[in-house]
N, C-alpha and C. Protein backbone atom coordinates (compact mmCIF):
# COMPACT_ATOMS: atom_id res chain seq x y z
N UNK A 1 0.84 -1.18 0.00
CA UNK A 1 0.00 0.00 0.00
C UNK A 1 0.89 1.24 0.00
N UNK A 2 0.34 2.43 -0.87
CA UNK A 2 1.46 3.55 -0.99
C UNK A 2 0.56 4.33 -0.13
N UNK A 3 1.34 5.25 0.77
CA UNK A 3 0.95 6.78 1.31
C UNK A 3 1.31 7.66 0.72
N UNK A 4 -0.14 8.62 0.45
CA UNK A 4 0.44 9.65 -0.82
C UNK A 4 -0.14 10.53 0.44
N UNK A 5 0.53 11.85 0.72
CA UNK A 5 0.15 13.26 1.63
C UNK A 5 0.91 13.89 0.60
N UNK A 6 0.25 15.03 0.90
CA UNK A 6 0.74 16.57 0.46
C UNK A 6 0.33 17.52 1.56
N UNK A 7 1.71 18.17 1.92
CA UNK A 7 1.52 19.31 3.24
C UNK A 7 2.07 20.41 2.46
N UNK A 8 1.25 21.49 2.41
CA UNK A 8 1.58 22.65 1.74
C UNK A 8 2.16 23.84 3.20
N UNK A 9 3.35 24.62 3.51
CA UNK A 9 3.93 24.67 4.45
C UNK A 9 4.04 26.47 3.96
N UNK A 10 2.84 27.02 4.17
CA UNK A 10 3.11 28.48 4.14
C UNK A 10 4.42 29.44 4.64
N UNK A 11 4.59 30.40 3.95
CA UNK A 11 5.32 31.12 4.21
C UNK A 11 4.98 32.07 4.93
N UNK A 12 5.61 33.10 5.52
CA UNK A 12 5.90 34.07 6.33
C UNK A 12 4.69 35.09 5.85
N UNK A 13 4.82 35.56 4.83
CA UNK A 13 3.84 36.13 4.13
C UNK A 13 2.78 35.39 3.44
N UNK A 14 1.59 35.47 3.56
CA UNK A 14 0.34 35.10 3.21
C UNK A 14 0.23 35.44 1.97
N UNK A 15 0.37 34.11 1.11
CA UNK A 15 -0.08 34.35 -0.57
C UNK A 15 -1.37 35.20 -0.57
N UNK A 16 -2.39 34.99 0.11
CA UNK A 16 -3.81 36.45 -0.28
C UNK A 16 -3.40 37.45 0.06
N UNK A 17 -2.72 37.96 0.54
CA UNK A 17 -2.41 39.21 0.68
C UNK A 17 -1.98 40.15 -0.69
N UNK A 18 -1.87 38.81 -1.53
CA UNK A 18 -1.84 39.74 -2.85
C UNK A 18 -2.97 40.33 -3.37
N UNK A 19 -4.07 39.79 -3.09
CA UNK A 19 -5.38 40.00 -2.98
C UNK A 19 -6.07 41.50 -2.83
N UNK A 20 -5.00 42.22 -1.93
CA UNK A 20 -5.12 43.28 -1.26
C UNK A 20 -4.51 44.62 -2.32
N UNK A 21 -3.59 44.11 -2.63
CA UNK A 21 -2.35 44.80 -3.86
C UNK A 21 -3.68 45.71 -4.45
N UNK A 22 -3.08 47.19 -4.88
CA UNK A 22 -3.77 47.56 -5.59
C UNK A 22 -3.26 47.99 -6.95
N UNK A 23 -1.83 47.13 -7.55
CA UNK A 23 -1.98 47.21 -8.86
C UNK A 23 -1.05 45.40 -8.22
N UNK A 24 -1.32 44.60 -9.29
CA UNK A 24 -1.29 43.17 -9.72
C UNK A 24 -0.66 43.31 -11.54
N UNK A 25 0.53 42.75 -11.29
CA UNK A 25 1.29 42.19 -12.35
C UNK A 25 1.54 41.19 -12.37
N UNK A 26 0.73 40.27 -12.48
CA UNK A 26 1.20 38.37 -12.28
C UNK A 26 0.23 37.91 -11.45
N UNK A 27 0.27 36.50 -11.30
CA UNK A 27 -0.86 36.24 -10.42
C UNK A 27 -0.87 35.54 -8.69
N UNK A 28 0.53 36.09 -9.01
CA UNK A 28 1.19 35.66 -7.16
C UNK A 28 1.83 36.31 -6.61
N UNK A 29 2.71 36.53 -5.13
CA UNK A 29 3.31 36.96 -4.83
C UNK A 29 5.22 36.80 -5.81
N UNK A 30 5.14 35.76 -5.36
CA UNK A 30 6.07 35.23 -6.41
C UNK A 30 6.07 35.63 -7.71
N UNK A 31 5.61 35.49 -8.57
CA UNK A 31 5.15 36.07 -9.91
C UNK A 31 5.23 37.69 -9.93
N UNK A 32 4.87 38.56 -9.20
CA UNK A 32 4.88 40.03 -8.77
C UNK A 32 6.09 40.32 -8.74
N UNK A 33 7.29 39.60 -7.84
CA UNK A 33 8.21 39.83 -7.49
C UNK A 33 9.00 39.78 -9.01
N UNK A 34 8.86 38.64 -9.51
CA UNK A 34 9.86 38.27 -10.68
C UNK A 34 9.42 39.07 -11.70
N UNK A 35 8.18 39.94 -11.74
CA UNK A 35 7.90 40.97 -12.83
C UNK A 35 8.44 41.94 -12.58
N UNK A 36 8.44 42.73 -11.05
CA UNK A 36 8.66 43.82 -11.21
C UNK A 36 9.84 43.96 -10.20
N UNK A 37 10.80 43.23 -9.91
CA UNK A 37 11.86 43.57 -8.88
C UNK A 37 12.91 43.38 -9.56
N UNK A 38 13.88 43.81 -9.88
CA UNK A 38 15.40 44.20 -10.33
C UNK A 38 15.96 43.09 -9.14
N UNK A 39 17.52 42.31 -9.19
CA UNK A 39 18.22 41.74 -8.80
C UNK A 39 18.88 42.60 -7.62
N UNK A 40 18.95 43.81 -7.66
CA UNK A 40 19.36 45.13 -6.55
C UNK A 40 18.05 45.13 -5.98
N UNK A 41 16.95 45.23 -6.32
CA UNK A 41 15.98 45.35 -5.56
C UNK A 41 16.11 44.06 -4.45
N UNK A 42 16.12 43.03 -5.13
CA UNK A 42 15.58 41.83 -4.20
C UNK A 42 16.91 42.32 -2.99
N UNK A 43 17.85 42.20 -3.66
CA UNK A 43 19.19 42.30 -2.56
C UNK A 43 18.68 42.98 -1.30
N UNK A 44 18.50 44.78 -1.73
CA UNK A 44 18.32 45.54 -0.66
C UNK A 44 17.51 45.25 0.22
N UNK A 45 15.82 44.33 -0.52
CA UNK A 45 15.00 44.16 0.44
C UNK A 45 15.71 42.87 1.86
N UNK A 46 16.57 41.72 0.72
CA UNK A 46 17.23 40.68 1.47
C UNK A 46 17.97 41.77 2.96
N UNK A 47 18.51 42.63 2.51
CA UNK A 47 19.60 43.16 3.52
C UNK A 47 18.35 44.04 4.63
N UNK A 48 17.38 44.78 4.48
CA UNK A 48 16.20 44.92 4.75
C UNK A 48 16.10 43.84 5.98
N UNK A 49 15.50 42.60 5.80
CA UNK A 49 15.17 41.48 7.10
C UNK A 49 15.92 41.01 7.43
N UNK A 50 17.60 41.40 7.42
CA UNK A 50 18.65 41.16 7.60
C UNK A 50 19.92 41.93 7.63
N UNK A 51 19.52 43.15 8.84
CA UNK A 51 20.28 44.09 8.63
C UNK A 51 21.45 43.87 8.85
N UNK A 52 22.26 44.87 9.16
CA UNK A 52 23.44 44.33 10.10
C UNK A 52 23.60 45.19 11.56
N UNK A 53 24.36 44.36 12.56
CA UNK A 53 23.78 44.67 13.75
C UNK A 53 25.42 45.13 14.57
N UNK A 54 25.26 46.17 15.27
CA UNK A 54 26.33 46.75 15.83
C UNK A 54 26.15 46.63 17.21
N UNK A 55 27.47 46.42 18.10
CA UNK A 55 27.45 46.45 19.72
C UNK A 55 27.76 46.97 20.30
N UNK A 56 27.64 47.96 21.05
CA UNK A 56 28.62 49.10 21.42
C UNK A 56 28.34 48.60 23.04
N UNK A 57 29.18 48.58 23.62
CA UNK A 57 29.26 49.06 24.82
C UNK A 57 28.35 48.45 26.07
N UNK A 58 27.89 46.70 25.39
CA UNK A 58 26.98 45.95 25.48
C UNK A 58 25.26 46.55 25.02
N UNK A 59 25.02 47.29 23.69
CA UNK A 59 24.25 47.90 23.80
C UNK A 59 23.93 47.37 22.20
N UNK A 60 22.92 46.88 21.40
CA UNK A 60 22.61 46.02 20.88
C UNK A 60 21.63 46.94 19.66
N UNK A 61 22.50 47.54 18.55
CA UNK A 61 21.82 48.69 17.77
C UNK A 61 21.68 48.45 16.30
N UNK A 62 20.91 48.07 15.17
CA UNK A 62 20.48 48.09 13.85
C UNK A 62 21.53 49.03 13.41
N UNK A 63 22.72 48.64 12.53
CA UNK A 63 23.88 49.29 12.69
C UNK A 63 23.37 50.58 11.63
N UNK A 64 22.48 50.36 10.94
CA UNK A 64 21.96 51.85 9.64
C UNK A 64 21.44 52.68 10.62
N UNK A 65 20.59 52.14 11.63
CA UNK A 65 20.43 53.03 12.19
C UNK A 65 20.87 53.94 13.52
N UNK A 66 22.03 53.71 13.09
CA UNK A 66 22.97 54.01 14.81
C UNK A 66 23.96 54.80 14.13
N UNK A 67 24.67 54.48 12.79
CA UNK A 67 25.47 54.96 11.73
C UNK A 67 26.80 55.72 12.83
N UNK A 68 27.42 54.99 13.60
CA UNK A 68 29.33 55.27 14.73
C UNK A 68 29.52 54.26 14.46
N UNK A 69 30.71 53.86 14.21
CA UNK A 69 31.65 53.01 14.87
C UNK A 69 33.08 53.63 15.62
N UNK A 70 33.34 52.92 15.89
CA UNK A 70 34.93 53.39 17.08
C UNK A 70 34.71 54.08 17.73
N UNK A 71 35.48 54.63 18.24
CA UNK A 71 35.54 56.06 19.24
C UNK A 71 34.10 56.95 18.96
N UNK A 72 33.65 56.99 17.87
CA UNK A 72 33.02 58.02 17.48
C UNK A 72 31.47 57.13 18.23
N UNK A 73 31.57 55.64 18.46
CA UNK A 73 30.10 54.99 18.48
C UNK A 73 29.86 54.82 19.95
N UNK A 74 31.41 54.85 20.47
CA UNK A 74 31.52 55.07 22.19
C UNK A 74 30.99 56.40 22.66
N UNK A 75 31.22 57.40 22.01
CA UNK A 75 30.77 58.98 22.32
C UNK A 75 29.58 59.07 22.28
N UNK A 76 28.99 58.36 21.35
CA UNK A 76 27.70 58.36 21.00
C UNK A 76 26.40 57.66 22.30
N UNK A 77 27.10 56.21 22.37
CA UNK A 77 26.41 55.80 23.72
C UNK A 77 26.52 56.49 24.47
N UNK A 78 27.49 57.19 25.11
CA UNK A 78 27.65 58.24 26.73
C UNK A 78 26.59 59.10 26.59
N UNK A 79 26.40 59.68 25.35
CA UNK A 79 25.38 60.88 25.02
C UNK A 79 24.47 60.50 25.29
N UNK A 80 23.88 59.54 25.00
CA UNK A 80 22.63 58.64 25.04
C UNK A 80 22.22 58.17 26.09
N UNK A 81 23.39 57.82 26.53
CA UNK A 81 23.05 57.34 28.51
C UNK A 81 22.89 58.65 28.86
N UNK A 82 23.29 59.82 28.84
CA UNK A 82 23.35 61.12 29.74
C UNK A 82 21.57 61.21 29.22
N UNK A 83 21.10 61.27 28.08
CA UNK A 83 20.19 61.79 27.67
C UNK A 83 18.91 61.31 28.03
N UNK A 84 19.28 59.83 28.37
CA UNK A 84 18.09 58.40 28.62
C UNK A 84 18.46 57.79 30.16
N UNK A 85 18.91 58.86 30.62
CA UNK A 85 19.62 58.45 32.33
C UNK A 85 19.39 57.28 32.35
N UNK A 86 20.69 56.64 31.69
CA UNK A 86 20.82 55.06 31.47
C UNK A 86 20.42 54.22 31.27
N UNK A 87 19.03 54.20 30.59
CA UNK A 87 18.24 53.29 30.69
C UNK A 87 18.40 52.56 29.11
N UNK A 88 18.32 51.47 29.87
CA UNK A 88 18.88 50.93 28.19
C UNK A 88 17.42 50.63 27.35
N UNK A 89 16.74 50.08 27.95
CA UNK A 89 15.67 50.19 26.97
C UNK A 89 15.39 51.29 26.22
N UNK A 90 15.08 52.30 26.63
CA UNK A 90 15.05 53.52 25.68
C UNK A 90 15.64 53.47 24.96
N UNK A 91 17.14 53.45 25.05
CA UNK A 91 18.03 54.03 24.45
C UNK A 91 18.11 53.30 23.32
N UNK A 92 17.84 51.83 23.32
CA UNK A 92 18.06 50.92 22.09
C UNK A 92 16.44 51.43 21.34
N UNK A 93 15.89 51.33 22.23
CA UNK A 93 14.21 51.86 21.21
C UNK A 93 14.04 53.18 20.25
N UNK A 94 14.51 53.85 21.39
CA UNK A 94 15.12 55.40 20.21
C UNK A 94 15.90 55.05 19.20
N UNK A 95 17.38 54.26 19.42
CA UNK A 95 17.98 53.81 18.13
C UNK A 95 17.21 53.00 16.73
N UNK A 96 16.67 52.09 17.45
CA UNK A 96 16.13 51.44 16.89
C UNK A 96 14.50 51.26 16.23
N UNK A 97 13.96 52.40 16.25
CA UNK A 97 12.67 52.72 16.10
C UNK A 97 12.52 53.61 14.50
N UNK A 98 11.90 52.53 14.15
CA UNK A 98 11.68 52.93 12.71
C UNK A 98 10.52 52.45 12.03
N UNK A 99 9.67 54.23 11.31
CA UNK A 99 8.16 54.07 11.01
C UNK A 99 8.36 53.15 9.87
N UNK A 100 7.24 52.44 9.75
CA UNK A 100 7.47 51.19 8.93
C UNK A 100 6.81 52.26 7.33
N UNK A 101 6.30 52.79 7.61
CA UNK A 101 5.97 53.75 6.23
C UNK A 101 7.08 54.48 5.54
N UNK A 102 8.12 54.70 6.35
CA UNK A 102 9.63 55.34 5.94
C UNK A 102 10.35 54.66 5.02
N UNK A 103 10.17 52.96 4.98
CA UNK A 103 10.60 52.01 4.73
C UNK A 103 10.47 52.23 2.71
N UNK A 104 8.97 53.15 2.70
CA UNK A 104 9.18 53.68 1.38
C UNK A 104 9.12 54.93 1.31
N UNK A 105 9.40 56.08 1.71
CA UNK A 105 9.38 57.11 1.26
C UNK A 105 9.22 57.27 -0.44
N UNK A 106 10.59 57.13 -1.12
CA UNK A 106 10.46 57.14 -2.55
C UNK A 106 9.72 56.10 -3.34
N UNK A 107 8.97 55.17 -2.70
CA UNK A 107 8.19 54.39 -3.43
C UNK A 107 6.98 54.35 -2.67
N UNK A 108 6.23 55.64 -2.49
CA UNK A 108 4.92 55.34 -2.06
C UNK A 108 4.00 54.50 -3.38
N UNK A 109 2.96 53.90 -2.55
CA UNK A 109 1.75 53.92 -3.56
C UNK A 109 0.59 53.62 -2.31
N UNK A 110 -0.76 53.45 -3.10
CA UNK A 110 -2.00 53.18 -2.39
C UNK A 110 -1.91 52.61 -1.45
N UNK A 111 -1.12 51.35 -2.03
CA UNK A 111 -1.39 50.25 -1.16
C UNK A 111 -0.59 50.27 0.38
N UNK A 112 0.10 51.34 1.04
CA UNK A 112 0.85 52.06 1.89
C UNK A 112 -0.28 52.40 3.25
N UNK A 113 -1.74 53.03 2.36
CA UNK A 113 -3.13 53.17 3.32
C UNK A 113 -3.54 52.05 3.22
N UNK A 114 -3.26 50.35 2.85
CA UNK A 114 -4.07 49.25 3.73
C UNK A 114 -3.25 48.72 5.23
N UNK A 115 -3.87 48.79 5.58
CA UNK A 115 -3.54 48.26 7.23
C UNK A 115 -3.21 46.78 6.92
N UNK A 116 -3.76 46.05 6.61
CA UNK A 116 -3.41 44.78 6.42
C UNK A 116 -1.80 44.36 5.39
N UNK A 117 -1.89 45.33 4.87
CA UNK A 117 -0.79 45.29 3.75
C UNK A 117 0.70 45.31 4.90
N UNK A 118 0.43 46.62 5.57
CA UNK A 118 1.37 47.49 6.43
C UNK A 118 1.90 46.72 7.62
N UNK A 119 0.66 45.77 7.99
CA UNK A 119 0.81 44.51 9.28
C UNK A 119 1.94 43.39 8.79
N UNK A 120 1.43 42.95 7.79
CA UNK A 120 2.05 42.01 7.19
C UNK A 120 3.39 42.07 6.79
N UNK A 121 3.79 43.19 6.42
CA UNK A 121 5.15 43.85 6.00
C UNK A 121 5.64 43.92 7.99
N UNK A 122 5.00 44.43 8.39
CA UNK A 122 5.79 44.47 10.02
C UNK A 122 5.74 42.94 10.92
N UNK A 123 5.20 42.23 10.48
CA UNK A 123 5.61 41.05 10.56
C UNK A 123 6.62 39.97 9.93
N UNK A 124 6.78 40.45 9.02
CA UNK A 124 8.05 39.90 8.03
C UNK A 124 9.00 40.05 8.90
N UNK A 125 9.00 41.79 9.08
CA UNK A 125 10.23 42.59 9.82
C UNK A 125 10.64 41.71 10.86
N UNK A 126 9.61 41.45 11.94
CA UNK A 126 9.64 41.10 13.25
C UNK A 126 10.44 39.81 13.01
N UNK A 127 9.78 38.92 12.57
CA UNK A 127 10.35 37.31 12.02
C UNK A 127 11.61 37.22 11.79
N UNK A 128 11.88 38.16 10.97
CA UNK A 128 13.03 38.08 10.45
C UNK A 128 14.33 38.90 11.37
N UNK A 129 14.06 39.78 11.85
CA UNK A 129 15.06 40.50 12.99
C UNK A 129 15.12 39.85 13.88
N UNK A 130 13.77 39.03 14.61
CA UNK A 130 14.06 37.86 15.74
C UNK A 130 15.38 36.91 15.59
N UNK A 131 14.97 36.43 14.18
CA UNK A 131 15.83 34.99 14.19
C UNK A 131 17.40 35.59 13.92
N UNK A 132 17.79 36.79 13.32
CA UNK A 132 18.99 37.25 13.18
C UNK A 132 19.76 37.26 14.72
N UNK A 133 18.80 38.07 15.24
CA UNK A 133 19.23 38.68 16.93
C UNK A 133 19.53 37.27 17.33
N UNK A 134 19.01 36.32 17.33
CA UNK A 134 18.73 34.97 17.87
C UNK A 134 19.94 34.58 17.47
N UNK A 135 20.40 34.36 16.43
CA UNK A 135 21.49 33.66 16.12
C UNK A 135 22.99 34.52 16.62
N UNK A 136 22.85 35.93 16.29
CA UNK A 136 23.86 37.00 16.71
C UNK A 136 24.27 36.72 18.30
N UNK A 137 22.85 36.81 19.21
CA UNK A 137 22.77 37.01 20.46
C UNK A 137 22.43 36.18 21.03
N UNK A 138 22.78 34.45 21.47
CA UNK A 138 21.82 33.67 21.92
C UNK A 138 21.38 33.23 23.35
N UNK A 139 21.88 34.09 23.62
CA UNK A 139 21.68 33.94 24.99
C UNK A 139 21.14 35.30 25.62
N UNK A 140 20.65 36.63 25.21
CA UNK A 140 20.14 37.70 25.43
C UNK A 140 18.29 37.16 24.72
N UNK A 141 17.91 38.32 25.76
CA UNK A 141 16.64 38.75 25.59
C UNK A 141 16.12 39.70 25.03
N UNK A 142 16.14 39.35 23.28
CA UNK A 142 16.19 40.87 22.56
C UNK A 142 14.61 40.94 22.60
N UNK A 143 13.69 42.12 22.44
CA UNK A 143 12.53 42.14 21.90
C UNK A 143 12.36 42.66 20.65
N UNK A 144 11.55 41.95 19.41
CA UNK A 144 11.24 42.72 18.40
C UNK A 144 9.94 43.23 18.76
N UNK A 145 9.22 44.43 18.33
CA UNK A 145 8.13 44.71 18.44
C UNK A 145 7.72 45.58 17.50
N UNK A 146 6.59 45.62 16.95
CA UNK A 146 5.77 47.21 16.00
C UNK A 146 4.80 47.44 17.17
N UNK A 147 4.20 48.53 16.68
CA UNK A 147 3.72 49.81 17.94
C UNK A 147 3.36 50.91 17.56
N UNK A 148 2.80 51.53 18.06
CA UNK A 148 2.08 52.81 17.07
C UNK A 148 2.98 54.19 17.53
N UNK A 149 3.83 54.68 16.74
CA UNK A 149 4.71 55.60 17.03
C UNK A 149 5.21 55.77 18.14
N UNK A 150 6.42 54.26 18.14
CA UNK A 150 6.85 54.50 19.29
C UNK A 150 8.22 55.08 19.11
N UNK A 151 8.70 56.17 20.08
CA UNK A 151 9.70 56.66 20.49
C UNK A 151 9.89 57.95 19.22
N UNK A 152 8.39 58.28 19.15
CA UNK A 152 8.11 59.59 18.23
C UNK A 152 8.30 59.60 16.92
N UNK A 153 7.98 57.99 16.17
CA UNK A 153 7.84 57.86 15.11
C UNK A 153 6.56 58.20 14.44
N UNK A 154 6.31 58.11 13.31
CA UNK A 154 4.74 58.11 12.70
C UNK A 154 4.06 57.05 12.84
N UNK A 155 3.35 56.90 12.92
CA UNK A 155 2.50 55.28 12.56
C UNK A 155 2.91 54.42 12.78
N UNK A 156 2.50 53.39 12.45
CA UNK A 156 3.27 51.79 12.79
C UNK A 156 4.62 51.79 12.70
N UNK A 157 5.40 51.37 13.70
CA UNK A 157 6.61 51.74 14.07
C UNK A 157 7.39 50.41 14.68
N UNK A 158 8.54 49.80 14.05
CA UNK A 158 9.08 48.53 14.71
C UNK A 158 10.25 49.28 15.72
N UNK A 159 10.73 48.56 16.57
CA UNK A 159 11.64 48.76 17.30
C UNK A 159 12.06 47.58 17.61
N UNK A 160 13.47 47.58 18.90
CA UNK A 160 14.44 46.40 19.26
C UNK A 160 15.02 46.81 20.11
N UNK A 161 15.16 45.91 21.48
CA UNK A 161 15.29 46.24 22.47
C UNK A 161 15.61 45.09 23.28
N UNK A 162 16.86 45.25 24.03
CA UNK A 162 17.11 43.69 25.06
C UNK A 162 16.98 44.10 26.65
N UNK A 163 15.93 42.74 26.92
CA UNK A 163 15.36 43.32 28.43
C UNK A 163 16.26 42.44 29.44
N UNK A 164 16.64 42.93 30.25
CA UNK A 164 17.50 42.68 31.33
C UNK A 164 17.05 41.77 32.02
């Protein structure tokens, strides 16, 4: 006797969500991508859920968005502790707090006002910054989180943060 199964093993992103798209070139996510994304595109988005991650001073920062190294990234934390009377949570949340709508400035479109679109994209984020931190840091307690303008961002807003 043969056993025949088929387990179809979704991805991160929800194929209907193309559903939502308000312009459709192809008839999948996949298909969308390979119409309209350049080989630089895919890259940047790859480097995107896979940033690169800087340490200063046991202090755990999305290195684009911290932009010191050396001496210059040590000066930078002191400032930050003086400014966030040491508190490290802040201080990594301020670093690390970025409106997820920023993410296109030069490529707005419609589909930017669906909420569902905007969730889904900040869940990618989350997924994907977890398992980096995870592997970088494995023994810390990083948090990924989105949040509604947090640490005086606009709108839906991810941040990263390791709790003591």
């Amino acid at each position: 006797m043969i056993m025949s199964e088929v387990n179809l093993y979704e991805g991160i992103v929800k194929n209907s969500i193309y559903n939502e798209f308000t312009e459709k070139t192809g008839f999948n996510l996949f298909n969308f991508a390979a119409n309209n994304c350049s080989i630089e595109e895919c890259l940047s988005i790859c480097y995107v859920l896979c940033p690169d991650f800087i340490e200063v001073n046991g202090y755990i920062f999305i290195s684009d968005l911290f932009s010191a190294i050396g001496e210059e990234a040590i000066n930078k934390v002191e400032r930050l502790e003086k400014q966030f009377n040491y508190d490290k949570k802040k201080i990594e949340q301020w670093v690390n707090s970025w409106s997820l709508g920023d993410f296109f400035i030069g490529k707005y479109c419609a589909s930017m006002e669906n909420e569902k679109i905007v969730a889904q994209f900040g869940e990618v984020l989350i997924f994907n910054w977890k398992r980096r931190v995870k592997e970088l840091f494995p023994d810390r307690k990083i948090i990924v989180e989105i949040g509604n303008e947090i640490m005086g961002e606009s709108g839906f807003t991810i941040t990263l943060y390791e709790i003591l």
